[in-house]
Protein backbone atom coordinates (compact mmCIF):
# COMPACT_ATOMS: atom_id res chain seq x y z
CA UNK A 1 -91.26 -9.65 43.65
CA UNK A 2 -92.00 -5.99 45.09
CA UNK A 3 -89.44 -3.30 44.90
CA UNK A 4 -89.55 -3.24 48.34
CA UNK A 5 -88.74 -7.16 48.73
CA UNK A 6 -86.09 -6.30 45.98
CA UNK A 7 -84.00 -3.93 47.68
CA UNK A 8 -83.77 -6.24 50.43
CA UNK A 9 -82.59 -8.85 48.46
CA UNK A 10 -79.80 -6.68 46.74
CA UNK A 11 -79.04 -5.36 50.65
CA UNK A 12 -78.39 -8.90 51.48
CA UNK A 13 -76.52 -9.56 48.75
CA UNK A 14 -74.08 -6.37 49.14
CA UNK A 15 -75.15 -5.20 45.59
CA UNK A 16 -75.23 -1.47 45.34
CA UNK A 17 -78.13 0.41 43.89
CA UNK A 18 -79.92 3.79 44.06
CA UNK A 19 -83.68 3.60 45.23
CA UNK A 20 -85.21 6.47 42.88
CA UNK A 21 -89.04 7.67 44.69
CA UNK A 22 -91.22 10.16 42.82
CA UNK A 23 -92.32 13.12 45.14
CA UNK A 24 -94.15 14.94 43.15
CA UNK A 25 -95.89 14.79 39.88
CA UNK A 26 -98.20 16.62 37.11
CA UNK A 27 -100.46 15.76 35.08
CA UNK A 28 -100.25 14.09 32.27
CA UNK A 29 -97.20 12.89 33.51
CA UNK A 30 -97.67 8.89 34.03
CA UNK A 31 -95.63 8.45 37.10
CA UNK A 32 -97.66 9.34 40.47
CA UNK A 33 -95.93 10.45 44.15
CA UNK A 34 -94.43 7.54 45.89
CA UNK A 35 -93.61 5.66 42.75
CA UNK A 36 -90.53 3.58 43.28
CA UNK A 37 -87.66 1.67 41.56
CA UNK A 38 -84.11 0.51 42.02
CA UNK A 39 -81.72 1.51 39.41
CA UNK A 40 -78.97 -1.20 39.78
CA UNK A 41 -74.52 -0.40 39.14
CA UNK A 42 -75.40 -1.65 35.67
CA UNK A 43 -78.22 0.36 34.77
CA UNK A 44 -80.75 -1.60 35.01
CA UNK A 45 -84.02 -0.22 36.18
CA UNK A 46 -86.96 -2.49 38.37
CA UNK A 47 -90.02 -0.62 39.20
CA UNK A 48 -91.75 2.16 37.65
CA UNK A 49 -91.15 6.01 38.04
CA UNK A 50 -92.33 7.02 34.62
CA UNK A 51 -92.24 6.03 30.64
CA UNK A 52 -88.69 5.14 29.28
CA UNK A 53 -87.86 8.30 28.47
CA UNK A 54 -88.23 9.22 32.50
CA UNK A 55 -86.02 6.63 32.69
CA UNK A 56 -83.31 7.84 30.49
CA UNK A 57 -82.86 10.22 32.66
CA UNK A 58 -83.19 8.89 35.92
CA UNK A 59 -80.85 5.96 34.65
CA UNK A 60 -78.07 8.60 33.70
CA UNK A 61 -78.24 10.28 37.12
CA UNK A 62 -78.55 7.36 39.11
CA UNK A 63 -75.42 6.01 38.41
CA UNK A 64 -74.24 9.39 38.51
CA UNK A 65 -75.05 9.21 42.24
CA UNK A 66 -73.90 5.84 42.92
CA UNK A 67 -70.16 7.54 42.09
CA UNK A 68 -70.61 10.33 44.27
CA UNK A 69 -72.82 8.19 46.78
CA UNK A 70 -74.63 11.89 47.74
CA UNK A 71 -78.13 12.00 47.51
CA UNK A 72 -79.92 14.23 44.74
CA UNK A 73 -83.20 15.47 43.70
CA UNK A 74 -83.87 14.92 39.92
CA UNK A 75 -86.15 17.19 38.37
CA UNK A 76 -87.79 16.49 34.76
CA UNK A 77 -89.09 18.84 32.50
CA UNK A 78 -91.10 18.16 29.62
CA UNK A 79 -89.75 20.24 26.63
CA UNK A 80 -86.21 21.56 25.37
CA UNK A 81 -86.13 24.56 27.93
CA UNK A 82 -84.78 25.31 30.31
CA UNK A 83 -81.09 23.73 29.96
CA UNK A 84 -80.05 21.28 32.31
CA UNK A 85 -79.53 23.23 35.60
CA UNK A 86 -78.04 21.96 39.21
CA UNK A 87 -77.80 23.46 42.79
CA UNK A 88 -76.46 21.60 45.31
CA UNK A 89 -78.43 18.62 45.85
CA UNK A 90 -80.59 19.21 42.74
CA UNK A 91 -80.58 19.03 39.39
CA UNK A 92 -83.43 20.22 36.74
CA UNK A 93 -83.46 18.28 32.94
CA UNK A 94 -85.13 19.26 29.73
CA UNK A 95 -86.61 16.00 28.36
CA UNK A 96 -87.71 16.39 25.10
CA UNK A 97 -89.14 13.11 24.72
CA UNK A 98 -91.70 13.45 28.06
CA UNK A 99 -95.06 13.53 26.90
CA UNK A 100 -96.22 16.76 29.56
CA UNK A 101 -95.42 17.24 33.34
CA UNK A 102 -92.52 17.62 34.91
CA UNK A 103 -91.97 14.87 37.55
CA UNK A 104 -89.59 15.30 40.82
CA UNK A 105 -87.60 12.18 41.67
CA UNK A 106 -85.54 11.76 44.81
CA UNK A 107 -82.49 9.47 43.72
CA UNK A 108 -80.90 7.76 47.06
CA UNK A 109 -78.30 5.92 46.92
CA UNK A 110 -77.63 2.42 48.94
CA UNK A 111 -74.28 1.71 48.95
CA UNK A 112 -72.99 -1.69 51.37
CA UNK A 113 -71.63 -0.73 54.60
CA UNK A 114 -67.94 -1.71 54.76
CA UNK A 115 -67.81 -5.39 55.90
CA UNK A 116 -65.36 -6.07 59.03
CA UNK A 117 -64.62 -9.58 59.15
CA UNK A 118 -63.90 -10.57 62.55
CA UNK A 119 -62.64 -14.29 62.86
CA UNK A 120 -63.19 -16.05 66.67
CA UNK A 121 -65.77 -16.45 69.39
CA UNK A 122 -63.58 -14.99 72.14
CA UNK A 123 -64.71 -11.44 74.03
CA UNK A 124 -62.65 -9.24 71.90
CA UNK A 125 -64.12 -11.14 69.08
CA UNK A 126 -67.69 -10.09 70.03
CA UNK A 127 -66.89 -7.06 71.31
CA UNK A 128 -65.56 -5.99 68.34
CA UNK A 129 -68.57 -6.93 66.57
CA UNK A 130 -70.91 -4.55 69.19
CA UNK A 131 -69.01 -2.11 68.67
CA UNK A 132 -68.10 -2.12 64.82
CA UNK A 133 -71.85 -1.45 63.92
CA UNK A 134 -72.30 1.54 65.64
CA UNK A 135 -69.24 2.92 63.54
CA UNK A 136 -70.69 1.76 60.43
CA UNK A 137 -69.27 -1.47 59.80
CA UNK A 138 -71.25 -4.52 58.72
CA UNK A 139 -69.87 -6.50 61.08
CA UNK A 140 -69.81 -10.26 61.01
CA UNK A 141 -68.14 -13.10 62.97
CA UNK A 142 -66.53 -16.19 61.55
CA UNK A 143 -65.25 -18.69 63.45
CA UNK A 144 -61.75 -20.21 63.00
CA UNK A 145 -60.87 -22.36 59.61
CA UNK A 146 -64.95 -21.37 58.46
CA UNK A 147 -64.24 -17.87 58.20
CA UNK A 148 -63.91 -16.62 54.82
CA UNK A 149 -62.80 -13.13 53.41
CA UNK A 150 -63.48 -11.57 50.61
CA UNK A 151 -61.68 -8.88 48.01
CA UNK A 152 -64.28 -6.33 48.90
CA UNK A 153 -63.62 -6.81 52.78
CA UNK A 154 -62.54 -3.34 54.62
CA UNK A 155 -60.96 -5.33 57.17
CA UNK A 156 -60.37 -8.88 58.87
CA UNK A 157 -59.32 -9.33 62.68
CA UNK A 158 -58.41 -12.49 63.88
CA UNK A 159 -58.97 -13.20 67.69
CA UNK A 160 -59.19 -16.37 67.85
CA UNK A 161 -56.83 -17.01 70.38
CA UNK A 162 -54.82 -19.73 68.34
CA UNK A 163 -57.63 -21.26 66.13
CA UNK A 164 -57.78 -21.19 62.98
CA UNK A 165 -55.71 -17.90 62.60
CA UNK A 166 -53.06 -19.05 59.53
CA UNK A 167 -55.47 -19.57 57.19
CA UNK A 168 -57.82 -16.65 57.50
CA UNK A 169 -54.76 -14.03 58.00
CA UNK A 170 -53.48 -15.92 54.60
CA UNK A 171 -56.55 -15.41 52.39
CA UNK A 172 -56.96 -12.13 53.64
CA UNK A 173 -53.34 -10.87 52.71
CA UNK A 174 -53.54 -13.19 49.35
CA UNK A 175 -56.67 -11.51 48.33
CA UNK A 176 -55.84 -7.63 49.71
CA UNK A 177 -58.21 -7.08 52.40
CA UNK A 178 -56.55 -3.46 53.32
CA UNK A 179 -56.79 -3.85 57.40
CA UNK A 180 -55.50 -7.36 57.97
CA UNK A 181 -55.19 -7.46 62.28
CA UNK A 182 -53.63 -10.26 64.96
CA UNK A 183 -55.20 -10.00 68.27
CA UNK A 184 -52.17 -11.66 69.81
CA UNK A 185 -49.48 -10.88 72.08
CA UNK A 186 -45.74 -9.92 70.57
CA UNK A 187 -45.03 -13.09 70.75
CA UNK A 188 -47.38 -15.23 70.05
CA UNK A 189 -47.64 -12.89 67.32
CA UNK A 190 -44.64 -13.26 66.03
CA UNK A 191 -44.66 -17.48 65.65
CA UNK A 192 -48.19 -16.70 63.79
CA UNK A 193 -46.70 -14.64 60.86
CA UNK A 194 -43.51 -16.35 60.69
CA UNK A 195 -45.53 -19.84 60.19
CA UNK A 196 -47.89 -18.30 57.67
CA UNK A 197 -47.15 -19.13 53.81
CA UNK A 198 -47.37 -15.51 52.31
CA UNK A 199 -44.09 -13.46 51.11
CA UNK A 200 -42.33 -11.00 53.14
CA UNK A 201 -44.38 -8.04 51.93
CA UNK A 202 -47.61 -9.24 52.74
CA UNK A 203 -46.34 -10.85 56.15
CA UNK A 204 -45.19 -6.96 57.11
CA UNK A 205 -48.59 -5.50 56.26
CA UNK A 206 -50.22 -7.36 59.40
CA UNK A 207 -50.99 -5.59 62.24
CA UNK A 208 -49.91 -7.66 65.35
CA UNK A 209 -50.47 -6.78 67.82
CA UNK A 210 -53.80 -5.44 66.62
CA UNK A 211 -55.03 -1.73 67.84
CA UNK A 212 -53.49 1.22 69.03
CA UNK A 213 -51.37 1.71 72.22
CA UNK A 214 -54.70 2.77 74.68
CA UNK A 215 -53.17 0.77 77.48
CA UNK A 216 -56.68 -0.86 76.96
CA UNK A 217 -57.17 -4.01 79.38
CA UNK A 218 -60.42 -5.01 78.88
CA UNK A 219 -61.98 -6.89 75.88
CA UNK A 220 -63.96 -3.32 75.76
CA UNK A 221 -61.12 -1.60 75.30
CA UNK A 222 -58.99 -3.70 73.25
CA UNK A 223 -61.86 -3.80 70.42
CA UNK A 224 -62.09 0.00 70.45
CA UNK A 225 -58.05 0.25 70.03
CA UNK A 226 -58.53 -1.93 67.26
CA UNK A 227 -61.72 -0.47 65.32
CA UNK A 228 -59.75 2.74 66.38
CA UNK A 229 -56.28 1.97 64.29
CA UNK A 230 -59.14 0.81 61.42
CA UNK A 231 -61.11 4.21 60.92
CA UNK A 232 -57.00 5.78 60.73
CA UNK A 233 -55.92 3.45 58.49
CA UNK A 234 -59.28 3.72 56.37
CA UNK A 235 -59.18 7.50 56.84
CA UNK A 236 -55.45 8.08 55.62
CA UNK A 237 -56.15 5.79 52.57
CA UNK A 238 -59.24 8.27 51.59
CA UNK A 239 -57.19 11.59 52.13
CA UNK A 240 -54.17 9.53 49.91
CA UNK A 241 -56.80 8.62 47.11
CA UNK A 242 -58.19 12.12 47.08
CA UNK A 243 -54.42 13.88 46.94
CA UNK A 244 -53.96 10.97 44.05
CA UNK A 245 -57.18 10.37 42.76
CA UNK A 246 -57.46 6.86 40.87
CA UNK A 247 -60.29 5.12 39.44
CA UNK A 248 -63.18 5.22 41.57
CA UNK A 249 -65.03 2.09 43.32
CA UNK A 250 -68.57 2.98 41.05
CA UNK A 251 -67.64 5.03 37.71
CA UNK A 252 -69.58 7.79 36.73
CA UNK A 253 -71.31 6.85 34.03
CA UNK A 254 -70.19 7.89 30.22
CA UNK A 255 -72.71 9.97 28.90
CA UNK A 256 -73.72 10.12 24.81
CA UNK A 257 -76.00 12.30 23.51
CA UNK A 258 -79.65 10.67 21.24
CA UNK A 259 -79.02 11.89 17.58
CA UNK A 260 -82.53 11.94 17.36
CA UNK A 261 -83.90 14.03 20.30
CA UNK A 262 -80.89 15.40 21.56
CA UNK A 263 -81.00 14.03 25.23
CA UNK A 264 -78.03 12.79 27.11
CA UNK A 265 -78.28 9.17 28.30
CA UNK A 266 -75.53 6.91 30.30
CA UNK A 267 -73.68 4.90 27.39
CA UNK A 268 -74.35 1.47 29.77
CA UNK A 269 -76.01 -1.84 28.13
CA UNK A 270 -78.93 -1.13 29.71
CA UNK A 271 -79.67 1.98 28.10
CA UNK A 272 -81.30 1.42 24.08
CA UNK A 273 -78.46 1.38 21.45
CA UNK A 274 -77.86 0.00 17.90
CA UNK A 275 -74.61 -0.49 16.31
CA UNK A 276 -74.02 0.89 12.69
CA UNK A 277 -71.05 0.59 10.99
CA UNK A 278 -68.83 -0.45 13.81
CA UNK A 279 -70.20 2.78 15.84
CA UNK A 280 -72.46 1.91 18.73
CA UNK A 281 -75.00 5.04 19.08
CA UNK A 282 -77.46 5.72 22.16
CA UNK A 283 -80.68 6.71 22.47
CA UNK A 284 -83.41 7.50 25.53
CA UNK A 285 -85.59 5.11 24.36
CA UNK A 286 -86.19 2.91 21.69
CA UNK A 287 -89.02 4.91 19.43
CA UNK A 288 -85.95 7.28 18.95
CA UNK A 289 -83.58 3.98 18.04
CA UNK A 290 -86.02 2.45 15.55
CA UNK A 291 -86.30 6.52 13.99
CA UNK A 292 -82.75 6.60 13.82
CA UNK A 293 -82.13 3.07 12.31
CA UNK A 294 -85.01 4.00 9.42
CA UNK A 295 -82.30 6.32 7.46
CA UNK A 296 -78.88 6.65 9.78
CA UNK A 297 -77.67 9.14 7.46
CA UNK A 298 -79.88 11.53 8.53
CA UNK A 299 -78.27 11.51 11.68
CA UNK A 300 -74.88 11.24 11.12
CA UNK A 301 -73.76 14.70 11.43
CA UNK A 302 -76.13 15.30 14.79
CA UNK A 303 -73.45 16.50 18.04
C-alpha cells in the first residue's frame, strides 16, 4: 500500500494523522524532496522521510502538531549546534545522530472534520446535509432506526418527521453527542422527549425545536437556523474550554531526553525504549538503545 492510498484509508476511517513531506534536502542526507509519510496519534511512522534518527524527530513534532492541529515546518540539522530554535510556524533541531545534511520537512496535520449526523430523508434532512459541508462538517445522513451515532459525533439532528426519532435521540444523549437537535414542532416535540427512556437531565439537553428563531420557512432556512444554533453551541464550548482548559482531544506528546546522544524524543511506544530496573528510558533510535543497554551505568547520571 502507497502512502498516498494510506492516508486515504485513515481519512475514511476518521483516524487522525500528520502527513510529514520533505521540501528540501542536502546531501548526504538520505531523504530526497517530496519524500512522504504519515505519522499516526500513536507514533507510528509509514513512509520514508529519512533514517530513524530523522524520524525521532519528526515523530516528536508530529504529534506535537496533531495537539495544536497548526501546521509547521521542521527543520533538521546535523550536529549539536545550533539549539533547538522556533518562529512561528517553524522550528530548527540539532540532531546529533544525522549522518550530514540538514533536511526541511513540512509536518501537516489531518485532523477528521467534525461529523454531523443528520437522521431522515425529508428536505430539511438533506438540506442540512448541503449545507453542513460547506461549514466544515462531515456530513452524513442516516435514515430512521439505521442511523447510528457515535461518542466522537459533534452533533445529531433528527428530521425524520416521526420515524425512527426515539431511538437515535436516545443513543445520542446516552453516549454524549454535545448538539443533540428535534426538527419538530412544540408539540410534537414535546410527546417525543417525554416518550424517550433517558433521565431528566439528558431529556433537557435536547434542542426541540431545533435552530434558532430566523422565522425561517423554508427547508433552506430551517437547516441554516439549525447548523446556525450548532457553530454557537460549538463555539461557546471552545471559548469555555479555553477560559478552563482541560485535557485536550490529541495530547502533546511527553518528551524524554536519549542518555546516549542527548536528543529529545516523544516518550510513545513507538519510539525505541528499554526498561531497566523498573525505569523505562528512550532513545532516537535503536543503535543508541543497544549502546545504552551494553553498560547502563554509564548512563545513569545523563539529564
Amino acid at each position: 500500500m502507497t502512502v498516498a492510498d494510506l492516508a486515504a484509508e485513515l481519512s475514511r476511517s476518521r483516524e487522525p494523522f500528520v502527513q510529514a513531506t520533505v521540501v528540501r534536502a542536502q546531501k548526504p542526507a538520505s531523504a530526497h524532496a517530496g519524500d512522504t509519510a504519515l505519522v499516526r496519534a500513536d507514533g507510528r511512522i509509514d513512509g520514508f522521510v529519512g533514517g530513524t534518527c530523522a524520524e525521532s524527530s519528526v515523530r516528536e513534532y508530529g504529534l506535537m502538531t496533531l495537539s495544536t492541529r497548526e501546521p509547521l515546518l521542521l527543520r533538521i540539522l546535523p550536529g549539536e549546534q545550533p539549539p533547538r530554535t522556533s518562529e512561528e510556524g517553524a522550528v530548527t533541531v540539532a540532531n546529533p545522530c544525522l549522518s550530514g545534511g540538514s533536511v526541511e520537512i513540512f509536518l501537516e496535520p489531518r485532523v477528521p472534520a467534525p461529523r454531523l449526523l443528520v437522521v431522515g430523508e425529508s428536505p430539511i434532512a438533506q438540506a442540512l446535509v448541503t449545507l453542513g459541508e460547506p461549514l466544515g462538517f462531515d456530513a452524513v445522513l442516516g435514515a430512521g432506526e439505521d442511523a447510528g451515532p457515535a461518542a466522537g459525533d459533534a452533533a445529531l439532528v433528527v428530521a425524520s418527521h416521526g420515524r425512527g426519532e426515539e431511538p437515535a435521540l436516545t443513543a445520542a444523549l446516552r453516549l454524549g453527542v454535545p448538539y443533540v437537535g428535534l426538527v419538530a414542532s412544540r408539540i410534537r416535540g414535546a410527546a417525543v422527549l417525554a416518550a424517550l427512556d433517558v433521565p431528566d437531565e439528558l431529556r433537557s439537553r435536547v434542542h426541540s425545536p431545533a435552530g434558532l428563531d430566523l422565522g425561517a420557512r423554508t427547508a433552506a432556512e430551517i437547516a441554516l437556523s439549525v447548523l446556525a444554533e450548532i457553530v454557537a453551541e460549538r463555539r461557546a464550548a471552545q471559548r469555555h474550554a479555553a477560559e478552563r482548559p482541560g485535557p485536550p482531544e490529541q495530547a502533546a506528546p511527553v518528551r524524554a531526553v536519549d542518555p546516549v546522544c542527548g536528543m529529545t524524543v516523544a516518550a510513545v511506544d513507538a519510539t525505541p525504549h528499554a526498561e531497566v530496573d523498573g525505569t523505562t528510558t528512550w532513545f532516537c533510535c535503536a543503535g543508541c538503545r543497544d549502546r545504552f543497554l551494553e553498560d547502563p551505568d554509564r548512563y545513569a547520571a545523563a539529564p
